[in-house]
Protein backbone atom coordinates (compact mmCIF):
# COMPACT_ATOMS: atom_id res chain seq x y z
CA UNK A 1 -24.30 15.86 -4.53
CA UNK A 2 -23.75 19.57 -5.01
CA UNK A 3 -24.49 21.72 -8.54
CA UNK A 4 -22.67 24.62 -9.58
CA UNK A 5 -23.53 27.19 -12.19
CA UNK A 6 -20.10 28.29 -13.24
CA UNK A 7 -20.62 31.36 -15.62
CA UNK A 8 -24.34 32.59 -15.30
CA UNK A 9 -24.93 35.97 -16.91
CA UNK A 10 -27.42 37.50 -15.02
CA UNK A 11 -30.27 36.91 -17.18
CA UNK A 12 -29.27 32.61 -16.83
CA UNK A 13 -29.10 33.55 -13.20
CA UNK A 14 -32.09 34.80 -12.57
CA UNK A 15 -34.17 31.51 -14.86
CA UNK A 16 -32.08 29.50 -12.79
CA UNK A 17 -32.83 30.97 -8.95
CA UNK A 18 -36.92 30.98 -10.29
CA UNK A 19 -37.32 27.65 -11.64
CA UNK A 20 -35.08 25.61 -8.96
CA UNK A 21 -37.11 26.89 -6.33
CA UNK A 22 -36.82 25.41 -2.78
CA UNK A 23 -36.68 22.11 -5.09
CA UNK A 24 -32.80 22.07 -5.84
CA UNK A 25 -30.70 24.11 -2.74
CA UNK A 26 -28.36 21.92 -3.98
CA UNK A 27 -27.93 24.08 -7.35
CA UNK A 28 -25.65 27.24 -6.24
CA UNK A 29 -25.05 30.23 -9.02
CA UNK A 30 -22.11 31.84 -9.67
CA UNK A 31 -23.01 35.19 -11.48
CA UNK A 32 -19.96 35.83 -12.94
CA UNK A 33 -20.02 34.92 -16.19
CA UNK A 34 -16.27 36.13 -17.06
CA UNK A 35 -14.64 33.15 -15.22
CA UNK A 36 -11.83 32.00 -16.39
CA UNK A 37 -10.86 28.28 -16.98
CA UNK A 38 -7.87 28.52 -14.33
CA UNK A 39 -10.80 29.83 -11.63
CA UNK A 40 -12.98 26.62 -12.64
CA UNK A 41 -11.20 24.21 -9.78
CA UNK A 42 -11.37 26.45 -6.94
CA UNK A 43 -14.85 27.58 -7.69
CA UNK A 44 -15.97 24.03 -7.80
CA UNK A 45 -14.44 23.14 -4.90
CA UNK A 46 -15.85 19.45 -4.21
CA UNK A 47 -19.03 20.14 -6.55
CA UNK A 48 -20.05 17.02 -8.35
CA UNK A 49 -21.76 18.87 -10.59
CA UNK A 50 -20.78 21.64 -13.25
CA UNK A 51 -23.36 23.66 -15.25
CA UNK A 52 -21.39 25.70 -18.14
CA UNK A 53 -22.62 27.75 -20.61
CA UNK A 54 -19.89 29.70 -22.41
CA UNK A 55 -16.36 28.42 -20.31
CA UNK A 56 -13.72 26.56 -21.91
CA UNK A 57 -13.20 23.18 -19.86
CA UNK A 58 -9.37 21.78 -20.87
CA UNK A 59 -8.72 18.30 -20.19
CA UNK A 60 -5.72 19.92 -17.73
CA UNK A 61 -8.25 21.58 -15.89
CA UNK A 62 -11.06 19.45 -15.05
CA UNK A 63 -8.05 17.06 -13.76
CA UNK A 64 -7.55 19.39 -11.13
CA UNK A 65 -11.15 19.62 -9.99
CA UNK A 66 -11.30 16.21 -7.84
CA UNK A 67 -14.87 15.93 -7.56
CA UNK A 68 -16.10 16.86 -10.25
CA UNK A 69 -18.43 13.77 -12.12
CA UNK A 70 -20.43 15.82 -14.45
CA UNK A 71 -20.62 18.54 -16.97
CA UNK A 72 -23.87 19.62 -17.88
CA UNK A 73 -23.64 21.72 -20.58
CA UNK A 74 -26.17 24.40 -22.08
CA UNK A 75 -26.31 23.71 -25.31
CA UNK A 76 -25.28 20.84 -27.90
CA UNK A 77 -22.13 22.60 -29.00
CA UNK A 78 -19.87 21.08 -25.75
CA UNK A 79 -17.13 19.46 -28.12
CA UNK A 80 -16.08 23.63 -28.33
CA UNK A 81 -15.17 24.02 -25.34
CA UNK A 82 -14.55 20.44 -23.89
CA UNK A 83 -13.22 17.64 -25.04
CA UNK A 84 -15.74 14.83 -23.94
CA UNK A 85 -13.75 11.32 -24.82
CA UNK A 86 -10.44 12.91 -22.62
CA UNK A 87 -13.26 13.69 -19.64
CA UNK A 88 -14.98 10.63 -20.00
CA UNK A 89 -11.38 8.87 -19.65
CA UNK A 90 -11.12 11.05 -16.19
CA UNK A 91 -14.91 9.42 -15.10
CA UNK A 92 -16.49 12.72 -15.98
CA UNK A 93 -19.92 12.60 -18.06
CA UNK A 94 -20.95 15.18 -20.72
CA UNK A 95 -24.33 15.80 -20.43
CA UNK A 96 -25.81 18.66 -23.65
CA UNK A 97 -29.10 19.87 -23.91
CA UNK A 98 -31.18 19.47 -27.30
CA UNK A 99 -34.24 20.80 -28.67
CA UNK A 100 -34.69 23.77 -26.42
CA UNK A 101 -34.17 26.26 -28.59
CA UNK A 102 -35.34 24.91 -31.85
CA UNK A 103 -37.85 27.60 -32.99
CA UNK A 104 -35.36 30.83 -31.66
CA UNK A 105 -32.74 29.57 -33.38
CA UNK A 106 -34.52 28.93 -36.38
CA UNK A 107 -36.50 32.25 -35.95
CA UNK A 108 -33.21 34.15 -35.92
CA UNK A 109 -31.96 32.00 -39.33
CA UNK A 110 -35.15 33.43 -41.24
CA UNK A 111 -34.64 37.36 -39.64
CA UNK A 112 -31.18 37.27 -41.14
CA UNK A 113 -32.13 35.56 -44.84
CA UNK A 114 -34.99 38.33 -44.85
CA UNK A 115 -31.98 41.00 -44.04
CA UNK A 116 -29.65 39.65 -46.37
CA UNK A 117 -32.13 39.48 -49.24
CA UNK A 118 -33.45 43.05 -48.47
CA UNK A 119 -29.82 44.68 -47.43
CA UNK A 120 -31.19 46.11 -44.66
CA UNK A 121 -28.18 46.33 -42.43
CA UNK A 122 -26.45 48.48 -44.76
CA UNK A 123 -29.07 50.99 -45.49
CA UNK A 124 -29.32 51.23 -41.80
CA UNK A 125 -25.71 51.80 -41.71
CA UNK A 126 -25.69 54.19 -44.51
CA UNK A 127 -28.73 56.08 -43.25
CA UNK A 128 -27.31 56.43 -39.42
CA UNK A 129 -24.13 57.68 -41.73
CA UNK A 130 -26.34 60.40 -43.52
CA UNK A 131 -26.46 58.35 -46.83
CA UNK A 132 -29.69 57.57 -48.49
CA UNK A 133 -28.15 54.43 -49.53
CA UNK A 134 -31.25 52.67 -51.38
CA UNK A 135 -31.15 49.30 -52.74
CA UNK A 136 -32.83 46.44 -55.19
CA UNK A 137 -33.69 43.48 -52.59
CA UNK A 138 -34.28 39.56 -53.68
CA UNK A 139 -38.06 38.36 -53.58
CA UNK A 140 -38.03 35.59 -51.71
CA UNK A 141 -41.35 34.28 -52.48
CA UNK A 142 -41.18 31.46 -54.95
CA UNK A 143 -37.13 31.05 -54.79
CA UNK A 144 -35.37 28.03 -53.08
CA UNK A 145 -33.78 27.74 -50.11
CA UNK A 146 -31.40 24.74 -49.07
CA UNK A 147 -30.89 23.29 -45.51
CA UNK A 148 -27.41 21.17 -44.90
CA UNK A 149 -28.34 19.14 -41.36
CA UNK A 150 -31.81 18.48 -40.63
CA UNK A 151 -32.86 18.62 -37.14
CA UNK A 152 -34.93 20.55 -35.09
CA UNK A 153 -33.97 23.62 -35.85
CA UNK A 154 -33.75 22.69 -39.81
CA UNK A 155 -37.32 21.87 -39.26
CA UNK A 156 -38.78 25.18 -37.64
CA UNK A 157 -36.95 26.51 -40.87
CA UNK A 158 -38.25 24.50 -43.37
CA UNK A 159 -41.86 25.40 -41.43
CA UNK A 160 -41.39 29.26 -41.54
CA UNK A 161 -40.29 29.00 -44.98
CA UNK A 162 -42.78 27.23 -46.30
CA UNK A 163 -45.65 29.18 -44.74
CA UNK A 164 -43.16 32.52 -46.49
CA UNK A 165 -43.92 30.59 -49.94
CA UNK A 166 -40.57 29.29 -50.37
CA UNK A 167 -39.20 25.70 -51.49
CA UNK A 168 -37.43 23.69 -49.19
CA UNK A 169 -34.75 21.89 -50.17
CA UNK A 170 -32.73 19.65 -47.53
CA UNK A 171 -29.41 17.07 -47.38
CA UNK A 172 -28.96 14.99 -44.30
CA UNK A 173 -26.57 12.32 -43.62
CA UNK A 174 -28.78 10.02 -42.56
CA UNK A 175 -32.36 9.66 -44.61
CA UNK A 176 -35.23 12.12 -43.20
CA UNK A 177 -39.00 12.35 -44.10
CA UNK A 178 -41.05 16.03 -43.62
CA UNK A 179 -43.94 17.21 -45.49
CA UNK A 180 -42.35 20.55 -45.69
CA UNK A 181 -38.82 19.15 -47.62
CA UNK A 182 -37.86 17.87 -50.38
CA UNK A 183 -34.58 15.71 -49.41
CA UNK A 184 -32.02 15.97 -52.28
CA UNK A 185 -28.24 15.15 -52.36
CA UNK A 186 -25.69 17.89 -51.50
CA UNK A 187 -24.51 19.08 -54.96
CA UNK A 188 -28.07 19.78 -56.62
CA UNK A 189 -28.93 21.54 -52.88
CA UNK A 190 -26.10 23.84 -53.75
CA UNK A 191 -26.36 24.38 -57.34
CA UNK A 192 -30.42 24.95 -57.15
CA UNK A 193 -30.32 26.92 -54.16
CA UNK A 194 -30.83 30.36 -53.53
CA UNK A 195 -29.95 30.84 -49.72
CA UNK A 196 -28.06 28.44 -48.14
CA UNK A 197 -28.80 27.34 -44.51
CA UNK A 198 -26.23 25.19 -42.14
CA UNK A 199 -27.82 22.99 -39.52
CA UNK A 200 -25.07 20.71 -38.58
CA UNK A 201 -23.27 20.00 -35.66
CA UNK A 202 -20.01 20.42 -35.42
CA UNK A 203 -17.46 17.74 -35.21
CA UNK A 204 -14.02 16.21 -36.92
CA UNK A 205 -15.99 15.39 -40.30
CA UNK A 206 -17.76 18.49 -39.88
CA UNK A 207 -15.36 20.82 -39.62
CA UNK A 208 -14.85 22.88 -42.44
CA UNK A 209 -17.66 21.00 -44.32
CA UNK A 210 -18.56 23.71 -46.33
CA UNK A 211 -15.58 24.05 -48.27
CA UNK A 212 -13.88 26.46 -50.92
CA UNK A 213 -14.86 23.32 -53.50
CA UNK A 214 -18.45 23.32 -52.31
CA UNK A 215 -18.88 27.33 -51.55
CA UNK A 216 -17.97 27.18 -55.71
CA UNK A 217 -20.78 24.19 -56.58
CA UNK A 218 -23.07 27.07 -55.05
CA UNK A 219 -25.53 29.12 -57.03
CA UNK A 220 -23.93 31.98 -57.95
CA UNK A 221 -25.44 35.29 -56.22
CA UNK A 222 -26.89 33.12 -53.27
CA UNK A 223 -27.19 33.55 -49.80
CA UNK A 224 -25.39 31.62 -46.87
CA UNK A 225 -26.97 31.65 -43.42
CA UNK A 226 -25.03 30.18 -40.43
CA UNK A 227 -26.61 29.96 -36.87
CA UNK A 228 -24.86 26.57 -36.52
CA UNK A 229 -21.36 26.83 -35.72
CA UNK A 230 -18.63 29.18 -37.52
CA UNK A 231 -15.90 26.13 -37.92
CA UNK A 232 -18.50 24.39 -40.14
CA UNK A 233 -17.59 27.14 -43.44
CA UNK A 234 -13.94 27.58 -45.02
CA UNK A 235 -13.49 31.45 -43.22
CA UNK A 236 -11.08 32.42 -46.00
CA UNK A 237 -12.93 30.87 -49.00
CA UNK A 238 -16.30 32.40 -47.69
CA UNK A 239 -14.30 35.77 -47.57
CA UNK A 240 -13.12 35.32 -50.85
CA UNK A 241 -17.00 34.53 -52.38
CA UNK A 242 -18.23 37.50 -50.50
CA UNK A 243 -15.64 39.60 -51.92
CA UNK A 244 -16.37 37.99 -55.78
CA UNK A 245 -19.84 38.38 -55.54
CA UNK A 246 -20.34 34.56 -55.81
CA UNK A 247 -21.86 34.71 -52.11
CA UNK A 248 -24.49 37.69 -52.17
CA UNK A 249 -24.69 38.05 -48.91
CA UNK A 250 -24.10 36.51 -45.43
CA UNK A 251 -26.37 36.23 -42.34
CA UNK A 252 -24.11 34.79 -39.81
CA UNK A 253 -24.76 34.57 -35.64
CA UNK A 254 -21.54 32.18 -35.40
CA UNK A 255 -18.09 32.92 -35.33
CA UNK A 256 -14.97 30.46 -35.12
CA UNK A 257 -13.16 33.27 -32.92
CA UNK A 258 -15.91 34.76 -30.28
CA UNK A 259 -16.34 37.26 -29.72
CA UNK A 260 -15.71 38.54 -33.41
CA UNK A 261 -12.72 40.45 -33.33
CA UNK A 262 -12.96 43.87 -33.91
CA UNK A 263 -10.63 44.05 -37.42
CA UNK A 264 -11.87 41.15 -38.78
CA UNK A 265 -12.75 40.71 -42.50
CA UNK A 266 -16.85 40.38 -41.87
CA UNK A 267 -16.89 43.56 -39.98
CA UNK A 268 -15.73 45.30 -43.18
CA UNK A 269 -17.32 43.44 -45.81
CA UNK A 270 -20.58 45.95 -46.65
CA UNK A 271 -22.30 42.24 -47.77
CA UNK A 272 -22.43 40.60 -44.13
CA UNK A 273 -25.23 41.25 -41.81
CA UNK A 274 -23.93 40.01 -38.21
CA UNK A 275 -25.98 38.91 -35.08
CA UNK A 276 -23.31 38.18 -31.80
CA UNK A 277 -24.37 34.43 -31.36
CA UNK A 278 -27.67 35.53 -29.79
CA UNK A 279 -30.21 33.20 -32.22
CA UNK A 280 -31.25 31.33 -29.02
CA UNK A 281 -31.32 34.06 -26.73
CA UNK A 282 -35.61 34.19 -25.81
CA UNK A 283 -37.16 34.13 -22.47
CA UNK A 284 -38.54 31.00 -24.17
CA UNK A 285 -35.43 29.19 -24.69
CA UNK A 286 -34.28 29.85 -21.88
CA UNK A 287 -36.90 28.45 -19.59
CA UNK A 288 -36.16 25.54 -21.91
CA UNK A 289 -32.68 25.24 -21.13
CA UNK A 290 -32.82 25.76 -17.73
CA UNK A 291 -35.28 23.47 -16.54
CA UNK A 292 -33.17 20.57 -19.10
CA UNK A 293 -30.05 21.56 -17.31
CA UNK A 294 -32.19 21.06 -13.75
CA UNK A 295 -33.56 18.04 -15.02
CA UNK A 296 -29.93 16.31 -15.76
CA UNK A 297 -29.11 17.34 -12.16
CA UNK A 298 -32.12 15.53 -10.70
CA UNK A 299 -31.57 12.57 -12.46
CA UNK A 300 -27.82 12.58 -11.78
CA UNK A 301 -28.75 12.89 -8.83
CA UNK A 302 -31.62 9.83 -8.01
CA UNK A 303 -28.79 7.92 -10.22
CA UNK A 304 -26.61 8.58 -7.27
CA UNK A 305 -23.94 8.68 -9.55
C-alpha cells in the first residue's frame, strides 16, 4: 500500500523524509507544492494513499484516480478543499489531523490581538513610509475577551490570556468546563466583549456564522481575531464595521479567497493587521503534523484497508 505526499513545500518535505526514516519507504514526496488538481491522478498513479496539505481534491477528480482509498489530510479544515460524503460514496476515507497545532495557532491569535490593540502594523507602515505615525493603543489588562468555538486552540487562548490578566469569556455549542472560562451564551459574549476570537470549524451551519446581525450585537470599538477559517465572518459586513469604526480593528490569518488577492478591501483598510495563513506554521507543529499524518498511514496500513 503506497503513500504519496502530493504538494510538500520544502519545509513539509524535509519533516517528512526525517521522521519516516527507513520506517515508511512506502511514503514517497512530491516537492512540488504548486500541483494542480488536474496533475493529482497521474501523480498518484496506483497510490492508495494521498497526503494533501493545501490541493483542492474535486469529487471529478479523485474519480479518476483508481486506487486511491485514502486522503489524509494535514489539517482539520478538509471540507475546503474536498468534499468528504461525495469521496466516501467513491470508497475513499477522509482522514484530518487535530490537536497538532493547538498552542501555534493560538500563539499567533494572541500576537495579532496584541497588534491590533497597539496598531502596530500601521506605525510600521507609516514609519517604513517616513511618517512618525504615533498612536493611543487599548490596555488589554483587565478588559474581556470572547472565544466563539472552544477547542484546543480556544483553550491555549483562554490560557495565554489569562496568565496576560484578561477575562475569558467563551460560547460553545455543546456545554464545556475550564478553569480559565467563563461559558456564557453568544449575545452577552458579543455585547461584553472587547476582542472577539473565532474557534470554529467550518461547515454548512458554520458558514457565515458571524453575521452582519451578530458583527452589530458586538461591542462597539472591539476587536475581531480570526485564525479559524475566513468563510466563518460575513466578508462584506466585516468590511462595512471596519470601515464604521464599529470593528476597531482586525487580526486575521484566514482568508475565504487564498491567497488574498492583491486589490482586496483588507489590504487597504489602515485598521487590518494581516498574517498569510501561517498561525500554525512552527517547527513544533509541524513535527506534530507529520508524524499524525505517518501515523494514519501505518494504521491504514496494519488495517490492510
Amino acid at each position: 500500500m503506497r503513500a504519496i505526499f502530493v504538494d510538500a513545500n520544502e519545509t513539509l518535505a524535509l519533516v517528512m523524509e526525517r521522521l519516516r526514516g527507513a520506517d515508511a519507504p512506502y511514503v514517497a514526496v512530491n516537492r512540488q507544492p504548486d500541483v494542480t488538481p488536474p496533475e493529482l491522478p497521474a501523480l498518484l498513479g496506483d497510490a492508495e494513499i494521498a497526503i494533501i496539505d493545501h490541493t483542492a481534491l474535486p469529487t471529478d477528480i479523485a474519480r479518476q484516480c483508481k486506487g486511491l482509498k485514502h486522503v489524509v489530510f494535514l489539517g482539520t479544515g478538509a471540507r475546503s478543499y474536498m468534499n468528504p460524503e461525495e469521496l466516501a460514496a467513491l470508497g475513499i476515507a477522509v482522514h484530518i489531523i487535530k490537536g497538532y497545532g493547538d498552542t501555534a495557532v493560538a500563539e499567533c491569535a494572541i500576537a495579532l490581538m496584541w497588534a491590533a490593540a497597539k496598531d502596530l502594523a500601521y506605525m510600521d507602515r507609516g514609519m517604513r513610509d517616513g511618517k512618525w505615525l504615533r498612536r493611543d493603543g487599548l490596555q488589554l489588562t483587565g478588559k474581556t475577551i470572547g472565544l466563539i468555538g472552544y477547542g484546543g486552540i480556544a483553550a491555549e487562548v483562554a490560557r495565554i490570556a489569562t496568565g496576560s490578566g484578561m477575562r475569558v469569556l467563551a460560547w460553545n455549542r455543546s456545554p464545556k468546563n475550564d478553569p480559565n472560562a467563563s461559558f456564557v451564551g453568544l449575545d452577552e459574549l458579543l455585547a461584553q466583549s472587547h476582542v472577539v476570537s473565532l474557534h470554529l470549524l467550518l461547515n454548512d451551519d458554520t458558514r457565515n456564522f458571524l453575521s452582519a446581525a451578530r458583527i452589530a450585537q458586538m461591542r462597539p470599538g472591539a476587536i475581531l481575531i480570526n485564525t479559524a477559517r475566513g468563510a466563518l465572518v460575513d466578508e462584506a459586513a466585516m468590511v462595512a464595521a471596519l470601515q464604521s469604526g464599529h470593528i476597531a480593528h482586525a487580526g486575521l490569518d484566514v482568508f475565504i479567497t487564498e491567497p488574498l488577492p492583491a486589490d482586496h478591501a483588507f489590504s487597504r483598510l489602515p485598521n487590518v493587521t494581516l498574517s498569510a495563513h501561517s498561525a500554525f506554521r512552527t517547527p513544533e507543529a509541524s513535527d506534530n503534523l507529520i508524524n499524525a499524518a505517518l501515523g494514519h498511514c501505518r494504521r491504514i496500513r496494519a488495517e490492510g484497508r
